[in-house]
C-alpha atoms as a PDB file:
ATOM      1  CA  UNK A   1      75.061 -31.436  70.136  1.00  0.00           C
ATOM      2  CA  UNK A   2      73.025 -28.600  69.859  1.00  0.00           C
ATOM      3  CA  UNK A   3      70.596 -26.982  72.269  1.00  0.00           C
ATOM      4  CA  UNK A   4      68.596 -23.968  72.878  1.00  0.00           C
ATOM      5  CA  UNK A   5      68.888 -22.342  76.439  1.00  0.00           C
ATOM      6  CA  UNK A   6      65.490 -21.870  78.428  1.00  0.00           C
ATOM      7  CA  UNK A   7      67.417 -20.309  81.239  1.00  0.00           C
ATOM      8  CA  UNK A   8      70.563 -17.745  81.979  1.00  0.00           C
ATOM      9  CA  UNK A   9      73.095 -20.268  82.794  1.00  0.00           C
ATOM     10  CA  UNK A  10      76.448 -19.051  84.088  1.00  0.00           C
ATOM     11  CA  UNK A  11      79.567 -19.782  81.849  1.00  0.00           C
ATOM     12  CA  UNK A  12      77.307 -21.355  79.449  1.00  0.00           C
ATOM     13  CA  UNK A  13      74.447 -18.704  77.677  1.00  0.00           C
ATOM     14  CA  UNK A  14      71.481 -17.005  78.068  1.00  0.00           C
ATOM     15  CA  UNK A  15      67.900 -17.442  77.082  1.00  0.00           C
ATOM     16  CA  UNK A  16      67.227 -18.333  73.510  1.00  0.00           C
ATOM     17  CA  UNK A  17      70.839 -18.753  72.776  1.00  0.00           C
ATOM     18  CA  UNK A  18      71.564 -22.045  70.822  1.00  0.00           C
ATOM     19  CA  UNK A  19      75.049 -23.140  71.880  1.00  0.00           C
ATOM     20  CA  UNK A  20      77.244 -26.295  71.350  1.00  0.00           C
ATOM     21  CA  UNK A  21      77.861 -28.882  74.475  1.00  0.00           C
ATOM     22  CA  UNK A  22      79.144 -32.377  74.847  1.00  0.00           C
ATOM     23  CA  UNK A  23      76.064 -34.876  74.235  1.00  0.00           C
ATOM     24  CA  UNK A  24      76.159 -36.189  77.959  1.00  0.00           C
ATOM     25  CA  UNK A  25      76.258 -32.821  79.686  1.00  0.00           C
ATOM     26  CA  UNK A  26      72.983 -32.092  77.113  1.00  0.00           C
ATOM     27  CA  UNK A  27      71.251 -34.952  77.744  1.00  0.00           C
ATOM     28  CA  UNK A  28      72.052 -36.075  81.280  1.00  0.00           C
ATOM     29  CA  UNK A  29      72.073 -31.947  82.544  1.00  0.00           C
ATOM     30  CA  UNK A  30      70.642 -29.402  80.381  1.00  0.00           C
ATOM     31  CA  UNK A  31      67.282 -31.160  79.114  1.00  0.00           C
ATOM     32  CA  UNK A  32      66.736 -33.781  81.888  1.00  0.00           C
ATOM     33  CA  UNK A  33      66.497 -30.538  84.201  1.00  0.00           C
ATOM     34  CA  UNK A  34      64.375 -28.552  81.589  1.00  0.00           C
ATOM     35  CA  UNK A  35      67.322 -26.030  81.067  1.00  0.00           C
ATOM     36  CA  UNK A  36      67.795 -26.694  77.584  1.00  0.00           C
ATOM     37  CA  UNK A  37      65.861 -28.096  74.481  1.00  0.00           C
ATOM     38  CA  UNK A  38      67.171 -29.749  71.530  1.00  0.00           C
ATOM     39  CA  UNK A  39      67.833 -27.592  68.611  1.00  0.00           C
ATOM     40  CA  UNK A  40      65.514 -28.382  65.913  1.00  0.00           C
ATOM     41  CA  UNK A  41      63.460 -26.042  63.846  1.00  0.00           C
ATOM     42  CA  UNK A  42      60.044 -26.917  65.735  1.00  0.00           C
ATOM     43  CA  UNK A  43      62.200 -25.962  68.912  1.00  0.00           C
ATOM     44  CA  UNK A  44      63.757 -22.607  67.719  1.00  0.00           C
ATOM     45  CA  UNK A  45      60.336 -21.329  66.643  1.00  0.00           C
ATOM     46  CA  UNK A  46      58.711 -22.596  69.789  1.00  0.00           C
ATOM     47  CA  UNK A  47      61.712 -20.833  72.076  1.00  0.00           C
ATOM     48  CA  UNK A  48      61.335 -17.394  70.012  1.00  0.00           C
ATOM     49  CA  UNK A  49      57.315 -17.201  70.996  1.00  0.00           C
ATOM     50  CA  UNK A  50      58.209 -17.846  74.715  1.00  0.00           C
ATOM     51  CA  UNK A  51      61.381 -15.853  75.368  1.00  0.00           C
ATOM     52  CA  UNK A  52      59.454 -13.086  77.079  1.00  0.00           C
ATOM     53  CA  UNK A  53      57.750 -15.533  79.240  1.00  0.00           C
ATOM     54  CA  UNK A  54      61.082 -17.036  79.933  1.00  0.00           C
ATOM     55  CA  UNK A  55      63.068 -13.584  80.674  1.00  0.00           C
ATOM     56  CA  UNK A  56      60.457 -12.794  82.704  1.00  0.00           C
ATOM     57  CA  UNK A  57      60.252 -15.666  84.627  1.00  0.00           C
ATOM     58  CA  UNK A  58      63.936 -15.666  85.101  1.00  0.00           C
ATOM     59  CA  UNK A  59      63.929 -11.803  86.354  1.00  0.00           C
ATOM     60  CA  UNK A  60      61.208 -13.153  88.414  1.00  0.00           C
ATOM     61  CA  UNK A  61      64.096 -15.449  89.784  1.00  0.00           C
ATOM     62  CA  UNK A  62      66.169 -13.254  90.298  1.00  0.00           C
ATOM     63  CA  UNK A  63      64.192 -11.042  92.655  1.00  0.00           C
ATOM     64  CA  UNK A  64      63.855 -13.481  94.503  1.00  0.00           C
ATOM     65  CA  UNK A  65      67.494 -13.930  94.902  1.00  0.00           C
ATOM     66  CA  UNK A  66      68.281 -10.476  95.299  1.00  0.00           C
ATOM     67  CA  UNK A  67      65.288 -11.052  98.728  1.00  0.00           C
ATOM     68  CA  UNK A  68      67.167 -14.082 100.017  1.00  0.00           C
ATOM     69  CA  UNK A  69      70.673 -13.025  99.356  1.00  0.00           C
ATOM     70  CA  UNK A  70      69.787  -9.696 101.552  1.00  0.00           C
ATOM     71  CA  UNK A  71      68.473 -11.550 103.929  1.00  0.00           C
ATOM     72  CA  UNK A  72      71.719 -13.891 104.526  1.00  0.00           C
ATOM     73  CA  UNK A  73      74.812 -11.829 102.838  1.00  0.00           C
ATOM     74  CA  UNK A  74      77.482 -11.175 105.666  1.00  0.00           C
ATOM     75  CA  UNK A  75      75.991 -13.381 108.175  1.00  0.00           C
ATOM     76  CA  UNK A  76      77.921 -15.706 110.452  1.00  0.00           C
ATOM     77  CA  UNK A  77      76.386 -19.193 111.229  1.00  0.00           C
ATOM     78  CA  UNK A  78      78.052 -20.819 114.105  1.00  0.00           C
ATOM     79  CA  UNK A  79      78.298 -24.871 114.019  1.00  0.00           C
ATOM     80  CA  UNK A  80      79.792 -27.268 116.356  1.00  0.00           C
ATOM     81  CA  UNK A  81      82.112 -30.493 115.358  1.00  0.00           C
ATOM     82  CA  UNK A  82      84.013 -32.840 117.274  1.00  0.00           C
ATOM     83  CA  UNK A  83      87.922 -32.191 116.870  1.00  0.00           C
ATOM     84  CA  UNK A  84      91.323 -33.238 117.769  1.00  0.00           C
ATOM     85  CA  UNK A  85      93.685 -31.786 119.935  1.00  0.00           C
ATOM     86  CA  UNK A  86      95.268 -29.749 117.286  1.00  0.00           C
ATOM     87  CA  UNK A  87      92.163 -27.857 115.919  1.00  0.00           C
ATOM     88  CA  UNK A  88      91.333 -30.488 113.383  1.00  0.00           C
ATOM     89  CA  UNK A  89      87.991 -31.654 112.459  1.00  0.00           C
ATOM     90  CA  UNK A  90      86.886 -35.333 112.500  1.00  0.00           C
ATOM     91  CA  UNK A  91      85.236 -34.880 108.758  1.00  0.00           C
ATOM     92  CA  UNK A  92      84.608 -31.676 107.446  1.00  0.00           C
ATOM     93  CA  UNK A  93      81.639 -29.180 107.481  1.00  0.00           C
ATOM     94  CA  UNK A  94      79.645 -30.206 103.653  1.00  0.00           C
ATOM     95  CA  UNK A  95      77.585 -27.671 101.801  1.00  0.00           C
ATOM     96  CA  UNK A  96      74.676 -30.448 103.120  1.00  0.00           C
ATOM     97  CA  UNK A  97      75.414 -29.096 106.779  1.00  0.00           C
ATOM     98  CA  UNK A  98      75.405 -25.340 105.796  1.00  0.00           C
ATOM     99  CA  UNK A  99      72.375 -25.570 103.666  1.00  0.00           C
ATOM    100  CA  UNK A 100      70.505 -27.372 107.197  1.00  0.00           C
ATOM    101  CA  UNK A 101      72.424 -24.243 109.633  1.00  0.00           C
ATOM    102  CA  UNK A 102      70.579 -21.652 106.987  1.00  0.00           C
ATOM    103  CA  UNK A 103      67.483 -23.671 106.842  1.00  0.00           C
ATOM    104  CA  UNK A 104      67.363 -23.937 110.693  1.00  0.00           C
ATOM    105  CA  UNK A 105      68.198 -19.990 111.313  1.00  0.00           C
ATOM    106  CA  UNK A 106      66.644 -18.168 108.691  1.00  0.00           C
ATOM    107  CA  UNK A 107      64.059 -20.528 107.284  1.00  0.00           C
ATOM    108  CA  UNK A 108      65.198 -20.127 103.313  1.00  0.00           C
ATOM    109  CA  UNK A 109      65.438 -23.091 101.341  1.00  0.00           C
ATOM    110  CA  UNK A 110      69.103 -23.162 100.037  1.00  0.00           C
ATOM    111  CA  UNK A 111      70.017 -26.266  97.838  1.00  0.00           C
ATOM    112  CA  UNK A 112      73.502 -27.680  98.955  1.00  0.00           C
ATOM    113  CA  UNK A 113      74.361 -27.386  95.171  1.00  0.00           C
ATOM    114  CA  UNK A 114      74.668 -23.574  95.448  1.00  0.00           C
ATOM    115  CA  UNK A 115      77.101 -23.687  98.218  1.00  0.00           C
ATOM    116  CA  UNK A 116      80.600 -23.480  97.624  1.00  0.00           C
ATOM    117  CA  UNK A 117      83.324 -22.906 100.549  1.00  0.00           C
ATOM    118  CA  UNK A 118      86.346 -21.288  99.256  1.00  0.00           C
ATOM    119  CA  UNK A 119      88.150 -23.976 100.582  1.00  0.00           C
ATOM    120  CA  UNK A 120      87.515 -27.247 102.177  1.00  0.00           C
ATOM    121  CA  UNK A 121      86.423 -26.958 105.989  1.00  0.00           C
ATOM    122  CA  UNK A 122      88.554 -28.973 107.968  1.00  0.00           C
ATOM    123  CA  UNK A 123      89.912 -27.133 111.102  1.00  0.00           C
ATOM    124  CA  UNK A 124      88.281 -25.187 113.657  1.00  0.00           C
ATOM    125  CA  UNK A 125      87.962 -21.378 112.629  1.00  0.00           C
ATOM    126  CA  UNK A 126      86.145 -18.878 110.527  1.00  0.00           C
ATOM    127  CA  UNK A 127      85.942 -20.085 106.694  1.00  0.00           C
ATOM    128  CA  UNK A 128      83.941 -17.887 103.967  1.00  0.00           C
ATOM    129  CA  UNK A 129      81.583 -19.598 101.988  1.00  0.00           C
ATOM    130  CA  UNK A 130      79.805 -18.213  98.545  1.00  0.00           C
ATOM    131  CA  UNK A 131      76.478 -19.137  97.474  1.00  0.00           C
ATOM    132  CA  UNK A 132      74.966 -18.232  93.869  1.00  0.00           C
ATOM    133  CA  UNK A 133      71.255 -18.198  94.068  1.00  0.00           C
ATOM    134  CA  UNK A 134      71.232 -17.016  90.430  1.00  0.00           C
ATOM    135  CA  UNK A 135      73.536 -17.103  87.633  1.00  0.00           C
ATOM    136  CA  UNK A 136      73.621 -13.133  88.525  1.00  0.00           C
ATOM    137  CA  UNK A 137      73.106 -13.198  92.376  1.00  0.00           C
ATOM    138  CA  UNK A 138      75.359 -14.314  94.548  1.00  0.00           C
ATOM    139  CA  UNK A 139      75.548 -13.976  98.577  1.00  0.00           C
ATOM    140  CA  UNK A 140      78.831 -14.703 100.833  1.00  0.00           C
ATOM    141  CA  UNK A 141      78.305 -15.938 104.705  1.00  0.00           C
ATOM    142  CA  UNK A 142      81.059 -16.718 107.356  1.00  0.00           C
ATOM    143  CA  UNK A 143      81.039 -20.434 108.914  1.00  0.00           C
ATOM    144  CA  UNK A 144      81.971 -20.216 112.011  1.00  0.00           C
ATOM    145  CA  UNK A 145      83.497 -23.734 113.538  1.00  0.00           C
ATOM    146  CA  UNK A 146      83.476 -24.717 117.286  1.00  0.00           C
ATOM    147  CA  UNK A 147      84.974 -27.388 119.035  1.00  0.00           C
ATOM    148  CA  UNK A 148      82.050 -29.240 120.602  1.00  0.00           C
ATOM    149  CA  UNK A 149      84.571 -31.559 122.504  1.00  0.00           C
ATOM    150  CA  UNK A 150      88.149 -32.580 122.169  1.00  0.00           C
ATOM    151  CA  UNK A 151      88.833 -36.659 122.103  1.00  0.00           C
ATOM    152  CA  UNK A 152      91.719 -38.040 122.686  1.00  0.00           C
END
């Protein structure tokens, strides 16, 4: 199916661009969350008028990305889990939990989809975690996990 980008998408396209996707990941992704139109001629013509509006709207974006991922880049956020004996967590620490540690410390809205730990969080220690606030701004933090109490 085809579709014409409305935003800069990573490892998919960039404004204006008509590109080629499955007709689920259109459908159910791209145009439900007004990322992507359907390619017909009415469309095309439409996108060409607004593609300043939409560049600069997305540069827009990205400022603001650039602001927030100054703000947290390089920080450490503490949290503390219950754990076992041998440093391993009951659970793990979700992207949910970080987003609510950044919310609670620097008061920036960070949506748990943009959070991605390197790997999974499941023992006490210091884990990186990467979070793209744009498709061209991204920000790394250190999680920093504490045994609240050991059970036995």
């Amino acid at each position: 199916m085809k579709v014409i980008l409305l935003e800069n998408l990573k490892r998919i396209g960039s404004i204006g661009e008509i590109i080629d996707v499955k007709r689920g990941f259109a459908r159910n992704y791209l145009i439900a969350n007004k990322k992507a139109l359907y390619a017909s001629k009415e469309n095309i013509s439409q996108v060409e008028k607004i593609k300043s509006d939409l560049s600069k709207k997305d540069n827009e974006k990205k400022q603001e990305a650039k602001q927030v991922a100054e703000q947290i880049n390089k920080k450490e956020y503490s949290v503390k889990k219950l754990s076992t004996e041998n440093n391993e967590l009951y659970g793990s620490v979700k992207p949910t939990e970080i987003a609510k540690l950044i919310q609670t410390e620097n008061k920036i809205d960070v949506k748990p989809s943009m959070i991605q730990p390197l790997k999974e969080i499941k023992s006490i220690g210091k884990f990186k975690v990467k979070i793209t606030l744009h498709s061209e701004v991204e920000a790394e933090i250190t999680v920093n996990v504490e045994s609240a109490e050991t059970i036995q």
